[in-house]
N, C-alpha and C. Protein backbone atom coordinates (compact mmCIF):
# COMPACT_ATOMS: atom_id res chain seq x y z
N UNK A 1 13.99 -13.25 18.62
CA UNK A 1 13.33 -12.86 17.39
C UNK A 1 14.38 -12.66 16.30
N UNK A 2 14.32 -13.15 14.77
CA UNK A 2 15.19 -13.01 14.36
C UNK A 2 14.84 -11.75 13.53
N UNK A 3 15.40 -11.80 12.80
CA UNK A 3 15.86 -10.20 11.74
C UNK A 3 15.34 -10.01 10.99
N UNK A 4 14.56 -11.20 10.15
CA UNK A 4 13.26 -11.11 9.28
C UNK A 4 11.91 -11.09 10.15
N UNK A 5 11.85 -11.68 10.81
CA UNK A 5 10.54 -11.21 12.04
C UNK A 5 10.20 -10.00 11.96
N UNK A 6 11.70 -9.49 12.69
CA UNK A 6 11.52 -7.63 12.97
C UNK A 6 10.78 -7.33 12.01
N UNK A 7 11.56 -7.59 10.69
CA UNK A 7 11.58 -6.34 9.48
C UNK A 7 10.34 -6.66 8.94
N UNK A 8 9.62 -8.10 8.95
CA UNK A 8 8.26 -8.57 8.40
C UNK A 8 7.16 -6.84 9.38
N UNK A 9 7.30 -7.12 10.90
CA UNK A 9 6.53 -6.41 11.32
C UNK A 9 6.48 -4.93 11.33
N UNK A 10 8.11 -4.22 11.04
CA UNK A 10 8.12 -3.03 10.81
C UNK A 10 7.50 -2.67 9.35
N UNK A 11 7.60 -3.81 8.61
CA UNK A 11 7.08 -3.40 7.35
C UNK A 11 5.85 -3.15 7.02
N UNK A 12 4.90 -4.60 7.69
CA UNK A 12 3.58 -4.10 8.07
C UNK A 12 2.80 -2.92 8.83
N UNK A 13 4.10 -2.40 9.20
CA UNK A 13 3.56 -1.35 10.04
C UNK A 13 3.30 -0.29 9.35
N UNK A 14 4.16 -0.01 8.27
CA UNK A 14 4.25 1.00 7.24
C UNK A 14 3.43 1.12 6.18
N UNK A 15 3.11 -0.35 5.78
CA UNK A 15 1.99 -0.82 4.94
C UNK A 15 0.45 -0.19 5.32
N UNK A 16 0.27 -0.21 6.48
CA UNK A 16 -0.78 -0.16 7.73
C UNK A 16 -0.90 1.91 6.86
N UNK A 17 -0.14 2.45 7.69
CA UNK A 17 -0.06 3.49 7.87
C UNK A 17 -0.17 4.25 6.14
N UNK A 18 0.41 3.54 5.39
CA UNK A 18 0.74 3.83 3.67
C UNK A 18 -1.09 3.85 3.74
N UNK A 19 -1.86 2.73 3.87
CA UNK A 19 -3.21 2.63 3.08
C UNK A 19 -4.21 3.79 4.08
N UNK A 20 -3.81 3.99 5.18
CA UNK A 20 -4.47 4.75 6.16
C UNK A 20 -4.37 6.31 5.48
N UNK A 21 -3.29 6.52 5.07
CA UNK A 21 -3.01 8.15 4.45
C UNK A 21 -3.83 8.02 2.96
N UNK A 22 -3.94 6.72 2.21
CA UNK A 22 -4.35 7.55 1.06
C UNK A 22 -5.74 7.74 0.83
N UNK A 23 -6.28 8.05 -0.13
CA UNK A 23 -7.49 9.27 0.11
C UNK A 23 -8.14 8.26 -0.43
N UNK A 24 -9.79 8.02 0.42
CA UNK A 24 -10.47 7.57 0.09
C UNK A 24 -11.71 7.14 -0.71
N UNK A 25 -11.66 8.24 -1.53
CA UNK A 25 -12.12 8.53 -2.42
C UNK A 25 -11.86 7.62 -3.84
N UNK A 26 -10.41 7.55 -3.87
CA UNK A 26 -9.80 7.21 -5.17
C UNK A 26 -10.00 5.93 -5.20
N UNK A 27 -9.21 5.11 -6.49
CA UNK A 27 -9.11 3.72 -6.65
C UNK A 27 -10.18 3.21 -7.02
N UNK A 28 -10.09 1.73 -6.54
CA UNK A 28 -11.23 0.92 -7.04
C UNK A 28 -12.53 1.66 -5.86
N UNK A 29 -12.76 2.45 -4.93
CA UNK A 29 -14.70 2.80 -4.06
C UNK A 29 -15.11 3.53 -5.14
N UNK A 30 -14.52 3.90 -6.24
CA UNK A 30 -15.65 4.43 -7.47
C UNK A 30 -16.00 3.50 -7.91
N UNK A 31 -15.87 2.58 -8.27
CA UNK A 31 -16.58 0.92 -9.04
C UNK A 31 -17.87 0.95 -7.89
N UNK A 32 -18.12 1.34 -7.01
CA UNK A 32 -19.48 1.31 -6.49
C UNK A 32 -19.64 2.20 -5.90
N UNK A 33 -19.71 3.14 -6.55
CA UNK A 33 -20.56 4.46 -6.51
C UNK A 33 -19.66 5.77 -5.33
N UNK A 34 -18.53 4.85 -4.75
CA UNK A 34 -18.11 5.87 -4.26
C UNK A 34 -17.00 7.36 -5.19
N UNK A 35 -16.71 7.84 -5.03
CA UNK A 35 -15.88 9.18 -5.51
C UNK A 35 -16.58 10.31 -6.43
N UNK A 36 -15.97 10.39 -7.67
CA UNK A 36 -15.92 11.27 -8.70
C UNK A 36 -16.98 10.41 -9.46
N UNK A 37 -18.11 10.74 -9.84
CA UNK A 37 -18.82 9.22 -10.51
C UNK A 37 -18.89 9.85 -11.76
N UNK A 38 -18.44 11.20 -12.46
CA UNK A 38 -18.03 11.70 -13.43
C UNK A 38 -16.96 11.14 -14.51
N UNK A 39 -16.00 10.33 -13.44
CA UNK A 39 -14.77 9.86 -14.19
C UNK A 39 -14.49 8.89 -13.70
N UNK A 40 -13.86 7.94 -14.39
CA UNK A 40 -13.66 6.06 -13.66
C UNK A 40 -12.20 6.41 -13.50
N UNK A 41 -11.22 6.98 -14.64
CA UNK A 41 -10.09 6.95 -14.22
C UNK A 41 -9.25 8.48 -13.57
N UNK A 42 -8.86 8.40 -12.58
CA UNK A 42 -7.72 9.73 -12.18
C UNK A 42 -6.31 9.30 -11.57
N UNK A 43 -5.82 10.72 -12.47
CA UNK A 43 -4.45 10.94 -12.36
C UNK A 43 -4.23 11.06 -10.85
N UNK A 44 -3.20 10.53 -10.24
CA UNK A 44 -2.25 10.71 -9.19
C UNK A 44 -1.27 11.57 -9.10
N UNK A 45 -1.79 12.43 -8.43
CA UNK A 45 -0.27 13.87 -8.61
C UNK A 45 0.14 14.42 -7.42
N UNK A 46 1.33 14.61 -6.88
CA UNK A 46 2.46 15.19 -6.21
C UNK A 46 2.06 14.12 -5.11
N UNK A 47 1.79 14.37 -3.58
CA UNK A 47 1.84 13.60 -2.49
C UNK A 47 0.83 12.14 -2.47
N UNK A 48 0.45 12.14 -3.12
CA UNK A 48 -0.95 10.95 -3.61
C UNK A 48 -0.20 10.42 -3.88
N UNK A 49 0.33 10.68 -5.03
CA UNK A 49 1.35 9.46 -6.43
C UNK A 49 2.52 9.01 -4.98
N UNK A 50 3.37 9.27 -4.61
CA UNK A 50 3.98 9.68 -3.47
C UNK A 50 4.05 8.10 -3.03
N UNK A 51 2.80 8.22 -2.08
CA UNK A 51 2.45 7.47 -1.15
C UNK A 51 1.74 5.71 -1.52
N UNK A 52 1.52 6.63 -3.16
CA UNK A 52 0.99 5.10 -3.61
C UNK A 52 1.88 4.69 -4.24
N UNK A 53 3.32 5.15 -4.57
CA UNK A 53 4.12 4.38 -4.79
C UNK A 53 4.50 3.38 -3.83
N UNK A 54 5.18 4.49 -2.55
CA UNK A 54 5.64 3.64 -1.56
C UNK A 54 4.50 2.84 -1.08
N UNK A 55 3.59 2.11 -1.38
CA UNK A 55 2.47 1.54 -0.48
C UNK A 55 2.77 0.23 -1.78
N UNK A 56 3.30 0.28 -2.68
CA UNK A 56 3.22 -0.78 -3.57
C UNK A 56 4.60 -1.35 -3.45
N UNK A 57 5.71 -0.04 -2.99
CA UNK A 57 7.17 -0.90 -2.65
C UNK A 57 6.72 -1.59 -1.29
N UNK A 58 6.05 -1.18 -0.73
CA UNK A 58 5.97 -1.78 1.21
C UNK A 58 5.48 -3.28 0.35
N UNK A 59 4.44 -3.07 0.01
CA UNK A 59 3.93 -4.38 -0.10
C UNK A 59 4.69 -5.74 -1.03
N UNK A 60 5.29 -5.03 -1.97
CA UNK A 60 6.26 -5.42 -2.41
C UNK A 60 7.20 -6.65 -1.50
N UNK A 61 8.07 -5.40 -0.62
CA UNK A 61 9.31 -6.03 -0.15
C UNK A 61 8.28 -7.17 1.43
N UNK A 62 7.19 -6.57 2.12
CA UNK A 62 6.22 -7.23 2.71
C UNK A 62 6.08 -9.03 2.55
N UNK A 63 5.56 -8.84 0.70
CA UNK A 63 5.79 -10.32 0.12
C UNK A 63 7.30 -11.11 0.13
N UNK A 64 8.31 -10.49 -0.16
CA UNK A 64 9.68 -10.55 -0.48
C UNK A 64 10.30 -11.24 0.77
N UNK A 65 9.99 -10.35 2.09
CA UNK A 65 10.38 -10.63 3.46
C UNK A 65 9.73 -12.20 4.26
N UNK A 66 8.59 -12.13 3.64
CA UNK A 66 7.48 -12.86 3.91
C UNK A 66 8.25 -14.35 3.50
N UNK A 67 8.47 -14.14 2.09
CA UNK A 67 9.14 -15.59 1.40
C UNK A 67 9.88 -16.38 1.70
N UNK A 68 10.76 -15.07 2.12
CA UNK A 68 12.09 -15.76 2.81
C UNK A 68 11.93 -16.02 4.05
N UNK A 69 11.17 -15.73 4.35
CA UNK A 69 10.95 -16.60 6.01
C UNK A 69 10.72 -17.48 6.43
N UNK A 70 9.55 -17.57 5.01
CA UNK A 70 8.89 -19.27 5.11
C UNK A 70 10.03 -19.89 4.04
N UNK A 71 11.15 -19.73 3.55
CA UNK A 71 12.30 -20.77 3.05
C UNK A 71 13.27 -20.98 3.58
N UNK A 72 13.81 -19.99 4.89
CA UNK A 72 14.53 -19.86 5.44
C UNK A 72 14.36 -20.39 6.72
């Protein structure tokens, strides 16, 4: 197995686990009727913001790892 393999699957793993923690409520399940149906948009604050950062670097470097695999 080479070294981008690994890191493709450890990354997905994190990715996995990133969308599993964040709260389901938020995001786009209010566009149909799920959450706050008071407000379309909310702020992200302390461990939320957090996690949805890192869930956008995972996916990020995910694509990144991904690329180079299939050029390499």
């Amino acid at each position: 197995m080479s070294a981008l393999t690994v890191a493709q699957i450890v990354i997905s793993v994190v990715v996995i686990v990133l969308i599993l923690l964040q709260d389901r409520s938020s995001g786009g399940g209010s566009l149909f009727g799920g959450g706050n149906s008071g407000s379309f948009y909310q702020k992200r604050r302390g461990m939320e913001k957090i996690i949805f950062v890192l869930t956008i670097i995972s996916v990020l470097l995910f694509v990144t790892v991904s690329i180079l695999k299939l050029v390499l």
